[in-house]
N, C-alpha and C. Protein backbone atom coordinates (compact mmCIF):
# COMPACT_ATOMS: atom_id res chain seq x y z
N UNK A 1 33.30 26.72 -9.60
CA UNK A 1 32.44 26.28 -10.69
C UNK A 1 31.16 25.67 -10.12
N UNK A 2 30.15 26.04 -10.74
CA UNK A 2 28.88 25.69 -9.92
C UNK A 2 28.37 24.42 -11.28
N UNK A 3 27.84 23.31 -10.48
CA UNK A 3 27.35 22.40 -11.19
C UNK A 3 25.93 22.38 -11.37
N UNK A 4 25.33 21.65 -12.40
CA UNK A 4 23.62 22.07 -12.92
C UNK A 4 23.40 20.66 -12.15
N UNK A 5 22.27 20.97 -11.41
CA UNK A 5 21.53 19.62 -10.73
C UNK A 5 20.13 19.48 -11.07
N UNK A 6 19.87 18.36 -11.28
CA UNK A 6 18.50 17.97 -12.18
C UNK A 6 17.43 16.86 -10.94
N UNK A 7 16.52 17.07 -11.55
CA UNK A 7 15.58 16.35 -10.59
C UNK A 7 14.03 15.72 -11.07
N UNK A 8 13.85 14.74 -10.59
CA UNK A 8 12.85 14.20 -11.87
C UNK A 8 11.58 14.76 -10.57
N UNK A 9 10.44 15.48 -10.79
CA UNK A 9 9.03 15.62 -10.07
C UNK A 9 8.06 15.60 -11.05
N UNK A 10 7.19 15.64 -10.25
CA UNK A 10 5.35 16.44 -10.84
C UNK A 10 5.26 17.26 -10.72
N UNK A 11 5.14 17.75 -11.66
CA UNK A 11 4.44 19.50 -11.66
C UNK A 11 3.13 19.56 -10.91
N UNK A 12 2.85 20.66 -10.73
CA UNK A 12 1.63 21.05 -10.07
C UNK A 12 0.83 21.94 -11.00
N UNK A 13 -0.77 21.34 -11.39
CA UNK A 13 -1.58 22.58 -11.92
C UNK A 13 -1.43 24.24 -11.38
N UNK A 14 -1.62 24.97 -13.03
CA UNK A 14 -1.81 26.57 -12.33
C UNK A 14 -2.46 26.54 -11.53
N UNK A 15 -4.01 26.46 -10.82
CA UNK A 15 -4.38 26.86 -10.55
C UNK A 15 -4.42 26.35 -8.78
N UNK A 16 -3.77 25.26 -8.62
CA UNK A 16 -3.38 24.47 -7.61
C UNK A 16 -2.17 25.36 -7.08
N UNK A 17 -1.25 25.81 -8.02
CA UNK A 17 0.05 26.69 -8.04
C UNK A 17 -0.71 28.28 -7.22
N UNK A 18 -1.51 28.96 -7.88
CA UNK A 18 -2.08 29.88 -7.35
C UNK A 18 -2.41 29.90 -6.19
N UNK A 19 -3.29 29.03 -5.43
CA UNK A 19 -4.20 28.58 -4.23
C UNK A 19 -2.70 28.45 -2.90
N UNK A 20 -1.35 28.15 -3.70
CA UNK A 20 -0.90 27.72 -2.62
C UNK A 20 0.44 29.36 -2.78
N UNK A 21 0.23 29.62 -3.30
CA UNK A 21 0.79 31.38 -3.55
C UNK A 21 -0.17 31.90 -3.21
N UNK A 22 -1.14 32.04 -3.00
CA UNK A 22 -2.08 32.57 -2.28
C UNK A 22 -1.95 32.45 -0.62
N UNK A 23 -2.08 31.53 -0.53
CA UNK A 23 -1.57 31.03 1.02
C UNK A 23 -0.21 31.58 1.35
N UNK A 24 0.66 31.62 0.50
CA UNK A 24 1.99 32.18 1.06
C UNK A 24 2.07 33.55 1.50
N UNK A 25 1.44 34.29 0.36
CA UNK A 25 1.35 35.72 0.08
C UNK A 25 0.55 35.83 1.53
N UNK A 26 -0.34 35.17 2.23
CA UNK A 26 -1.51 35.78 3.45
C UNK A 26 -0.60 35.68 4.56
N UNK A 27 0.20 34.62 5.05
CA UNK A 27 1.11 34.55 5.57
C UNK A 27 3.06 34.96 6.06
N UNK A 28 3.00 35.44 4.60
CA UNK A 28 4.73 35.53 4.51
C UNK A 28 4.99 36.40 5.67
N UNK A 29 4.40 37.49 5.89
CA UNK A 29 5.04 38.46 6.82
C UNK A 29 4.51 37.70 8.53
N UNK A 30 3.94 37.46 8.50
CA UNK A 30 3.89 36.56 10.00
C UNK A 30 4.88 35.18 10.17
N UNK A 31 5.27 34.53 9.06
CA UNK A 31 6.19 33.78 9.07
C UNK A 31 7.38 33.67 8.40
N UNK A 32 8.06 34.80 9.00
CA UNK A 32 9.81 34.85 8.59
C UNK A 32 10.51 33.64 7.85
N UNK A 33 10.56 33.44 6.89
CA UNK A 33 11.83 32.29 6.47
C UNK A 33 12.75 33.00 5.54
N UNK A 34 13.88 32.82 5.58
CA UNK A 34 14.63 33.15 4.39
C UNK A 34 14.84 33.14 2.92
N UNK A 35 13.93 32.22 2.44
CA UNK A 35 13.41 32.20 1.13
C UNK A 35 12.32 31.21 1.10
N UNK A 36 10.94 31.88 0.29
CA UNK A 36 10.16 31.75 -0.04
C UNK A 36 10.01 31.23 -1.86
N UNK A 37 9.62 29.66 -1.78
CA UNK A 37 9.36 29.53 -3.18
C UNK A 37 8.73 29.70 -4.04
N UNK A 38 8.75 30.13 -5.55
CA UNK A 38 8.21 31.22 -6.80
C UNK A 38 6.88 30.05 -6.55
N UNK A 39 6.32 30.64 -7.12
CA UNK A 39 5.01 29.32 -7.22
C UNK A 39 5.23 28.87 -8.39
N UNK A 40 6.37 29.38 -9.48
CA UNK A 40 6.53 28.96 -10.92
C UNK A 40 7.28 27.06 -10.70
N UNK A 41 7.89 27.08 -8.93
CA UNK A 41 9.15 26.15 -8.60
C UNK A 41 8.19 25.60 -7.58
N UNK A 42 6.83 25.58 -7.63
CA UNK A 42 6.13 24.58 -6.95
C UNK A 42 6.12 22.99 -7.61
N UNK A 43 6.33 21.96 -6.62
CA UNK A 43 6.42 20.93 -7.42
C UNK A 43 6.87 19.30 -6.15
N UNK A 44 6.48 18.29 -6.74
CA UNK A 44 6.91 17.09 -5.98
C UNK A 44 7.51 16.46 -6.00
N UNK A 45 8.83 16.24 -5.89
CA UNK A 45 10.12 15.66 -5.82
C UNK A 45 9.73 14.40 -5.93
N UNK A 46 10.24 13.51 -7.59
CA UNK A 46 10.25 12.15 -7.14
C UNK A 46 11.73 11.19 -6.66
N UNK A 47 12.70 11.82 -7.35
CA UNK A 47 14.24 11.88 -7.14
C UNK A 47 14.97 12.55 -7.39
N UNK A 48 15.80 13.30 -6.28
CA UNK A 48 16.83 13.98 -6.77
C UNK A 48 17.95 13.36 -7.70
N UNK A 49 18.57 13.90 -8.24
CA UNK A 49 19.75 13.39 -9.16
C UNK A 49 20.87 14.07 -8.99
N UNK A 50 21.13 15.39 -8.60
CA UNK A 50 21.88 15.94 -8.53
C UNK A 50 22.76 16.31 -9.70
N UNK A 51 24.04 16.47 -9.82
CA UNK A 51 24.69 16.81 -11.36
C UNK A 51 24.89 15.45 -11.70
N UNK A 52 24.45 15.34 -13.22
CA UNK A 52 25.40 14.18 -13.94
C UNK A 52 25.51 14.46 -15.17
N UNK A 53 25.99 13.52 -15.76
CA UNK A 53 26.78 13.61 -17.23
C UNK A 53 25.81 13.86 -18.49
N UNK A 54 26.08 14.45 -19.93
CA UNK A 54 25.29 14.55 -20.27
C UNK A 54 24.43 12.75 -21.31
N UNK A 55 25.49 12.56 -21.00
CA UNK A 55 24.70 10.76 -21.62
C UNK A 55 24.17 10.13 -20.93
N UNK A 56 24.51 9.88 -19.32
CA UNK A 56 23.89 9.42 -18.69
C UNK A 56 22.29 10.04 -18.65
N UNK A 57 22.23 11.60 -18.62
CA UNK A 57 20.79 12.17 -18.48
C UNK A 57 19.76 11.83 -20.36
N UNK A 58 20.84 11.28 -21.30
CA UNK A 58 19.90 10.83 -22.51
C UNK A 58 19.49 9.64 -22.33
N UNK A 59 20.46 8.59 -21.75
CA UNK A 59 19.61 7.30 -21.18
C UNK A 59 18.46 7.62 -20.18
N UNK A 60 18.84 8.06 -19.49
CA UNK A 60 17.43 8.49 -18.42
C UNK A 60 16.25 9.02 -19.03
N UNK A 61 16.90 9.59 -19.90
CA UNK A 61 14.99 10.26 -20.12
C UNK A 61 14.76 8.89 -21.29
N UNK A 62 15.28 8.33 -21.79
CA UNK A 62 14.44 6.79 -22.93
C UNK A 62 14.41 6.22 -21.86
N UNK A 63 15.08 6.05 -20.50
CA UNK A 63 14.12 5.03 -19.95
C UNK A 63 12.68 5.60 -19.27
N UNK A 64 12.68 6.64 -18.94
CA UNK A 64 11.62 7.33 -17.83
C UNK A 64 10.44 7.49 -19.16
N UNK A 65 10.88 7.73 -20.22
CA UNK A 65 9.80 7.87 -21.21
C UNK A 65 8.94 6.48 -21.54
N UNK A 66 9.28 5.40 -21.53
CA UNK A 66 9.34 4.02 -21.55
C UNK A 66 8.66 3.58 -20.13
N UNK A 67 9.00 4.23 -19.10
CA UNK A 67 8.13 4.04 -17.60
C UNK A 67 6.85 4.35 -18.14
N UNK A 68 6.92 5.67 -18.17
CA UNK A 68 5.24 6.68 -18.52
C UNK A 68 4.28 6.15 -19.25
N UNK A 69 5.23 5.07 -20.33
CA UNK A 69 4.06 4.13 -21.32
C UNK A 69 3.60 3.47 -20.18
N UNK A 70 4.16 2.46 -18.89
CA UNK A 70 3.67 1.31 -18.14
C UNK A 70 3.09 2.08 -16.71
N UNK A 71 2.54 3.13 -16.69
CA UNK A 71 1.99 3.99 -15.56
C UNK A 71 0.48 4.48 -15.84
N UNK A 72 -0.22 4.00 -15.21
CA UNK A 72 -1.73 4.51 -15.74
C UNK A 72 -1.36 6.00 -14.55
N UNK A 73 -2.26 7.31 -14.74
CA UNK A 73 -2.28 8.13 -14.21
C UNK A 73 -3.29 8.23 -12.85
N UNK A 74 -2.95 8.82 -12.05
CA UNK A 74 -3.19 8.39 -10.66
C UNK A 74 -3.82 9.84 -9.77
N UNK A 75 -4.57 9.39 -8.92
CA UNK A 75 -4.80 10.78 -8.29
C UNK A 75 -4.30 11.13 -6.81
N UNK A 76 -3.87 12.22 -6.56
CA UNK A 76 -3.08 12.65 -5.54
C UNK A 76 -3.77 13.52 -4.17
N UNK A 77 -3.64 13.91 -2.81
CA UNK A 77 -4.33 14.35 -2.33
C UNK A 77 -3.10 15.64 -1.81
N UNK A 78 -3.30 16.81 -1.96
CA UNK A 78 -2.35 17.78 -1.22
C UNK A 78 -3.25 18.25 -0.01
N UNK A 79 -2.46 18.43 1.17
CA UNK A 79 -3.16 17.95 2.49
C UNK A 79 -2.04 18.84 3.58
N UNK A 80 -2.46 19.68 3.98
CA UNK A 80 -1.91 20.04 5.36
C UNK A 80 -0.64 20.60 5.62
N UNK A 81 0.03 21.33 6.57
CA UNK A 81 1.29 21.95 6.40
C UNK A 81 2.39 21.19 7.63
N UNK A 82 3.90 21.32 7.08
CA UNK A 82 4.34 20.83 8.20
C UNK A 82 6.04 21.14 7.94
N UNK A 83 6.83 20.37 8.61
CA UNK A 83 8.38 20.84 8.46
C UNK A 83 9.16 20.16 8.40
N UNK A 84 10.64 20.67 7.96
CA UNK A 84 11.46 19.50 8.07
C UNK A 84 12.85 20.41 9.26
N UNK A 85 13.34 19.47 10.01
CA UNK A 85 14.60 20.22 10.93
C UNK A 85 13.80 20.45 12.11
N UNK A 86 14.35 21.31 12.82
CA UNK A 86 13.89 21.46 14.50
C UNK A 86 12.15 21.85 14.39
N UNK A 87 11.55 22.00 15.14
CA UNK A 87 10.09 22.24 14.97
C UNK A 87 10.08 23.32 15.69
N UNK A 88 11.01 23.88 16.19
CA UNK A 88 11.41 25.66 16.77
C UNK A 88 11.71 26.68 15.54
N UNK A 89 12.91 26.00 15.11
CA UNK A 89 13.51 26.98 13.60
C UNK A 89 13.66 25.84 12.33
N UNK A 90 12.68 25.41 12.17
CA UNK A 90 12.97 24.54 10.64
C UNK A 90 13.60 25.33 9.72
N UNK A 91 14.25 24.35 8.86
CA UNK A 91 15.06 24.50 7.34
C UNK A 91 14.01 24.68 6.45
N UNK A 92 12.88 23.59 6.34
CA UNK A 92 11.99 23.58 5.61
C UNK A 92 10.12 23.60 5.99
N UNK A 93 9.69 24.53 5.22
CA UNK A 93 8.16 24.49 5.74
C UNK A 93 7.55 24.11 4.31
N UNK A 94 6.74 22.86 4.62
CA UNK A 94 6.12 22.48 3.57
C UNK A 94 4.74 22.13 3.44
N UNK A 95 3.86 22.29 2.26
CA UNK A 95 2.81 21.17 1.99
C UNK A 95 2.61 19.65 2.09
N UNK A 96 1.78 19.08 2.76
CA UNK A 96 1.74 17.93 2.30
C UNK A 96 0.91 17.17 1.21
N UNK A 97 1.55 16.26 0.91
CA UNK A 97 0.54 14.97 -0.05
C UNK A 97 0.36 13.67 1.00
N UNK A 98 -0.56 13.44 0.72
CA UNK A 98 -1.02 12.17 1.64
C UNK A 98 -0.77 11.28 0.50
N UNK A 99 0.38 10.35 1.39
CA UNK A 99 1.33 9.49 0.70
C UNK A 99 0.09 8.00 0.48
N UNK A 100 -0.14 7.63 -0.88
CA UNK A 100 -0.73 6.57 -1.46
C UNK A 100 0.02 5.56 -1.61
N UNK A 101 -0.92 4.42 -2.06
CA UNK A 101 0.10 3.22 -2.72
C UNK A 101 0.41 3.56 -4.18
N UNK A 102 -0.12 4.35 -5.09
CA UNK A 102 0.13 4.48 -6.34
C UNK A 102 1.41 5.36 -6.10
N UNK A 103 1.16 6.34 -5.30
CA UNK A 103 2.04 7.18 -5.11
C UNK A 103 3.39 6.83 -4.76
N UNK A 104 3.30 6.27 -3.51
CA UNK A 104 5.17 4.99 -3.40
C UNK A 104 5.04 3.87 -4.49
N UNK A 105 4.56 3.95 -4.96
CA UNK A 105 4.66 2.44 -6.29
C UNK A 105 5.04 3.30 -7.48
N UNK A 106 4.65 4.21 -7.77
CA UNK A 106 5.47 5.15 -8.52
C UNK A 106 6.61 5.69 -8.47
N UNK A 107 6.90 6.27 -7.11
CA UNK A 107 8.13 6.95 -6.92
C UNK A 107 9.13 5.77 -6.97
N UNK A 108 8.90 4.66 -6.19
CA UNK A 108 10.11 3.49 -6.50
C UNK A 108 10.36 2.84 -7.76
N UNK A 109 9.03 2.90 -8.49
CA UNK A 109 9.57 2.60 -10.13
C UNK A 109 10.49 4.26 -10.75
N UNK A 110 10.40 5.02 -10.45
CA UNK A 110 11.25 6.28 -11.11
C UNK A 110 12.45 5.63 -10.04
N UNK A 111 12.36 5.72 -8.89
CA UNK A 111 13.71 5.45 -8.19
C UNK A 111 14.61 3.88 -9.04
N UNK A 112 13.83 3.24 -8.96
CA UNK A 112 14.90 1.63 -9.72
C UNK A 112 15.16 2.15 -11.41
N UNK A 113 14.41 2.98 -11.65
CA UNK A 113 14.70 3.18 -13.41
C UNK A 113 15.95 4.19 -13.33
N UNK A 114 16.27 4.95 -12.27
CA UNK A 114 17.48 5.74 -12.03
C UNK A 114 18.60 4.99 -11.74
N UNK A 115 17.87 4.31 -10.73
CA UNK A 115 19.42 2.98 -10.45
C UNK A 115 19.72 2.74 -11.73
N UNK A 116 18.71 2.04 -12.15
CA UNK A 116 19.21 1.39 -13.69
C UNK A 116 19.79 1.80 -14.73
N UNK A 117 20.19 2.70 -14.61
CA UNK A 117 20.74 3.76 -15.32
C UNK A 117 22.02 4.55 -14.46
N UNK A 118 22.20 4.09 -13.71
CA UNK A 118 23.98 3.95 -12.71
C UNK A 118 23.79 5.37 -12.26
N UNK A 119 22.82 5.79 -11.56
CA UNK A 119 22.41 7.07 -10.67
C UNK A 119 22.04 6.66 -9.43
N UNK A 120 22.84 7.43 -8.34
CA UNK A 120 22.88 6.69 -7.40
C UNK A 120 21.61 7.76 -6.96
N UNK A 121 20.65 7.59 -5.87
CA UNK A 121 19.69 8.01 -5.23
C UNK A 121 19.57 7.88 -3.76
N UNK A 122 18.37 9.10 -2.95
CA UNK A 122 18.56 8.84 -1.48
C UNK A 122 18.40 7.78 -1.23
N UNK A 123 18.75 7.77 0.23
CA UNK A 123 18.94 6.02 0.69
C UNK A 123 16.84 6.53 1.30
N UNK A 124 16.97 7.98 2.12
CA UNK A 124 16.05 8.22 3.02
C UNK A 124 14.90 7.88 2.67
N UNK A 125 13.71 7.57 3.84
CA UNK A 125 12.57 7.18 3.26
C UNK A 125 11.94 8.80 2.45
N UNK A 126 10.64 8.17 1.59
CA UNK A 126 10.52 9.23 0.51
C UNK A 126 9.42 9.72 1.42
N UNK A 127 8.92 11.37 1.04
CA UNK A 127 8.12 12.03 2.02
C UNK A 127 7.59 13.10 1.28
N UNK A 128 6.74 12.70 0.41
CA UNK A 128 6.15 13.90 -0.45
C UNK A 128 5.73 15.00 -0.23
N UNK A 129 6.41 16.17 -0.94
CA UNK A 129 5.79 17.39 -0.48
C UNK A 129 5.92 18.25 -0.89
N UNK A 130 5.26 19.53 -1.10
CA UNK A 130 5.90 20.95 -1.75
C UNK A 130 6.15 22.10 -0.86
N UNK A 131 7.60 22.23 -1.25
CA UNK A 131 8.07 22.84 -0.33
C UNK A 131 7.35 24.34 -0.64
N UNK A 132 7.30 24.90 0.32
CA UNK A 132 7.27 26.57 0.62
C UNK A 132 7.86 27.39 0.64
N UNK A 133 8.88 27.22 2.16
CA UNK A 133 9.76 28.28 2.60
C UNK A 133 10.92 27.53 2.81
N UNK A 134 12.14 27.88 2.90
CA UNK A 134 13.36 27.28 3.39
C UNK A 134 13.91 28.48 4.69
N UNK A 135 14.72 27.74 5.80
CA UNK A 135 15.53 28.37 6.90
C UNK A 135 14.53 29.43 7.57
N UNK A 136 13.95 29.21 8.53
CA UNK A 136 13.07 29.81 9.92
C UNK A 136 14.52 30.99 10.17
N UNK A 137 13.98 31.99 10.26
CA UNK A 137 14.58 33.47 10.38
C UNK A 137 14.07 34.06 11.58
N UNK A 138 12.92 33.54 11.92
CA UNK A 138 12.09 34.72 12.90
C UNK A 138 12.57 34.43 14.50
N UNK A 139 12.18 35.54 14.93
CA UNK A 139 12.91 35.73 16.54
C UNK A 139 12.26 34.80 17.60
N UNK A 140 11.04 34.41 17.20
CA UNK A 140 10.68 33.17 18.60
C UNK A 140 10.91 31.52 17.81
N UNK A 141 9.76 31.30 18.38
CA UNK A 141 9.58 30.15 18.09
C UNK A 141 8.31 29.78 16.63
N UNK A 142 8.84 29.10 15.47
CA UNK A 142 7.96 28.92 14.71
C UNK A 142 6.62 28.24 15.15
N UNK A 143 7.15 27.14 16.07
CA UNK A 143 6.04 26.35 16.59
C UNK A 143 4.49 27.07 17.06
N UNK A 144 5.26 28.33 17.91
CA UNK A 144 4.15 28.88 18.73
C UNK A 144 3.68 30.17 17.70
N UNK A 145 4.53 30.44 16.38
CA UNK A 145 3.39 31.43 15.43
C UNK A 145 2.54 30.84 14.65
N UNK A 146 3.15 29.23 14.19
CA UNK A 146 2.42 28.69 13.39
C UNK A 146 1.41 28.34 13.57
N UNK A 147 0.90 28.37 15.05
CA UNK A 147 -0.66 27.18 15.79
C UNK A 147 -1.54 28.49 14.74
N UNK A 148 -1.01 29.50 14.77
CA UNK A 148 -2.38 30.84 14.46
C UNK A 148 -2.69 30.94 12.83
N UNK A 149 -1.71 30.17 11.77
CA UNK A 149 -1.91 29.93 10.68
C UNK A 149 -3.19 28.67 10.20
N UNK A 150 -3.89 29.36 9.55
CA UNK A 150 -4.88 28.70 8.89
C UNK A 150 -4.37 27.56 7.90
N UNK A 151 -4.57 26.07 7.93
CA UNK A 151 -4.43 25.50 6.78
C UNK A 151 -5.12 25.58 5.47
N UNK A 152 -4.25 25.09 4.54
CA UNK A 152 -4.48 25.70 3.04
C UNK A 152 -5.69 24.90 3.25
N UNK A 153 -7.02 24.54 2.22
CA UNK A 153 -7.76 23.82 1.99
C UNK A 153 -7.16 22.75 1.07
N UNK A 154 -7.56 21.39 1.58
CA UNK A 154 -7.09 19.71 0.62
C UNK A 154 -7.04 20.20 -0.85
N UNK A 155 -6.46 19.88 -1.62
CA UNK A 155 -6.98 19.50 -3.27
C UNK A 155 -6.45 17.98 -3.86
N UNK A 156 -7.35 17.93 -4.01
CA UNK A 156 -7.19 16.66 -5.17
C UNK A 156 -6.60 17.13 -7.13
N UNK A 157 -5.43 16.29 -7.11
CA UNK A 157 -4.97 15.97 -8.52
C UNK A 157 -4.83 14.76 -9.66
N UNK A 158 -4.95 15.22 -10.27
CA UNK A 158 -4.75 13.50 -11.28
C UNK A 158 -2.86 13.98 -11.60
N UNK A 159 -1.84 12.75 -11.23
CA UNK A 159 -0.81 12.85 -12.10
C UNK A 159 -0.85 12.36 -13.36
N UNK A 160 -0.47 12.68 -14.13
CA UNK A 160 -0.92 12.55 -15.38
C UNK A 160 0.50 12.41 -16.60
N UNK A 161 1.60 13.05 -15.98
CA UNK A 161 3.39 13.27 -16.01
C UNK A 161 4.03 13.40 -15.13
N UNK A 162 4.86 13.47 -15.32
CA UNK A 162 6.66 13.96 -14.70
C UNK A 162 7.47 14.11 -15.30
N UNK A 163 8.52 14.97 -15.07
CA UNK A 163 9.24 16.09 -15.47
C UNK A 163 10.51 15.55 -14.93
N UNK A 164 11.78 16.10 -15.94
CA UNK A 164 13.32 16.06 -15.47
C UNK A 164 13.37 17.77 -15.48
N UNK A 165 13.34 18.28 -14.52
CA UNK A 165 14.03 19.33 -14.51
C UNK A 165 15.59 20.02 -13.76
N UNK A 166 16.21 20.76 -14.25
CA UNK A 166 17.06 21.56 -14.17
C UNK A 166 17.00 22.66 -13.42
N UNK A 167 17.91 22.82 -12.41
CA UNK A 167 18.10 23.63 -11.39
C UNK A 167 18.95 24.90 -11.96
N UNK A 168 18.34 26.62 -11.38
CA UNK A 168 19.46 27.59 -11.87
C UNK A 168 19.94 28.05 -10.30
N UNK A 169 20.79 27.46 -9.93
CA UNK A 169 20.77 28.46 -8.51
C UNK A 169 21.39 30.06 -8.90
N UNK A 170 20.40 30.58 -8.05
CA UNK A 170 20.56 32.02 -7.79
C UNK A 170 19.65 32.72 -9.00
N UNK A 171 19.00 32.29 -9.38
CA UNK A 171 17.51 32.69 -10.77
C UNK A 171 16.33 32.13 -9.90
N UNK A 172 15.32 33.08 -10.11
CA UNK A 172 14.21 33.40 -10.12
C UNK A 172 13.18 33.09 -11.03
N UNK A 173 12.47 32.57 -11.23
CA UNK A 173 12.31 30.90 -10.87
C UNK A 173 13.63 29.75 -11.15
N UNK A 174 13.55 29.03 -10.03
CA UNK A 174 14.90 28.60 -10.25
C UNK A 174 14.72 27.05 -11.02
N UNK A 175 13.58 26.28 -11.18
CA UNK A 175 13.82 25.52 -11.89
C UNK A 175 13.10 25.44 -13.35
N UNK A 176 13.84 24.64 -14.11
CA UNK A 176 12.93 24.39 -15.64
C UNK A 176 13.04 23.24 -15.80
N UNK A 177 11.91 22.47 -16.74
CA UNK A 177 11.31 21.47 -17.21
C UNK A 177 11.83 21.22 -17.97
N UNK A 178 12.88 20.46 -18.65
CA UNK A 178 13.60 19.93 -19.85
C UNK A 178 13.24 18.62 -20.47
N UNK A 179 12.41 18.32 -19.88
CA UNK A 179 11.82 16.98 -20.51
C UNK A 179 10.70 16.58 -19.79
N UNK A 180 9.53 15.99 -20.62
CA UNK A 180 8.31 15.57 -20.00
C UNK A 180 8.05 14.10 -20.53
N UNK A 181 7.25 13.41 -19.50
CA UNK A 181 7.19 12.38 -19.56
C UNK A 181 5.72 11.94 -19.37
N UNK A 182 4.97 11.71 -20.49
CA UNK A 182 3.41 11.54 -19.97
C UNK A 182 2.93 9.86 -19.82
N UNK A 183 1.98 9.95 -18.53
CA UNK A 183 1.92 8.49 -18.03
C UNK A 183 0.67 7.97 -19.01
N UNK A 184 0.18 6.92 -19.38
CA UNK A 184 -0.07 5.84 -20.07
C UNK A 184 -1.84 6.46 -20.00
N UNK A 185 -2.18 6.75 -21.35
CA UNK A 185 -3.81 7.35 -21.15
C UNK A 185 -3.88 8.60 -21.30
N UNK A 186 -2.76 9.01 -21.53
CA UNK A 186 -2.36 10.40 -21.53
C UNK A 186 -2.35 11.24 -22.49
């Protein structure tokens, strides 16, 4: 039996979504990974949640809706590429965000409004980013194909919401938006 796992992020503008499917598409065949993400499942993890109950996820969204009133909207910087796991064959190749104070002052108010609501969350420090590719496939070393990849160009965003979405594993695009949450000005 496969369980539905949910996850509260920021969406990413289309056209921010495009720019970085663009970048994938110039690259994919020089950099082997085993799956490549839809640009529909581009997005910034503020906490995982994993499966839970369905009452617990109706308290969560009155409280996260109730956050979004006390959150003025904030602007974000997406910035540079990098990995997670060995730096030979990473698990994960990702975008970065250049981590702000609005930005960790946010994610730890979504993180304590989850506690508060008897959801347990990572312990790990938080490390914003949108992922790309998952599991390095290719026959050398990623390290030494990646020096020849061009970085995406910076963009700047306003957050403006966040999202509880729902995971389909094994669907194409695999996640959906089941609830939105717009921040204060919004």
């Amino acid at each position: 039996m496969t369980h539905t796992h949910y996850f509260l992020a920021i969406s990413l503008p289309d056209e921010i979504k495009k720019q970085l499917d663009t970048f994938v598409q110039r690259h994919k065949q020089s950099l082997p990974f085993k799956k490549w993400t839809h640009l529909e499942d581009y997005h910034i993890t503020l906490v995982f949640l994993g499966a839970q109950p369905h009452d617990r996820l109706e308290r969560l969204v009155t409280a996260c809706q109730k956050l979004g009133e006390h959150i003025t909207s904030f602007p974000i910087q997406l910035e540079g590429l990098s990995t997670f796991g060995q730096e030979e064959r990473p698990r994960i190749f990702w975008a970065g965000v250049r981590d702000s104070a609005e930005l960790s002052a946010f994610q730890q108010s979504v993180k304590t409004c989850c506690q508060q609501e008897e959801i347990s969350v990572e312990r790990r420090p938080y490390r914003p980013h949108v992922t790309l590719a998952k599991k390095w496939i290719g026959k050398g070393s990623f390290k030494e194909v990646a020096s020849e990849v061009s970085q995406p160009p910076a963009r700047l965003l306003h957050v403006t919401s966040f999202h509880l979405y729902r995971s389909h594993i094994g669907k194409t695009p695999s996640y959906e938006i089941i609830e939105s949450f717009p921040l204060r000005g919004q």
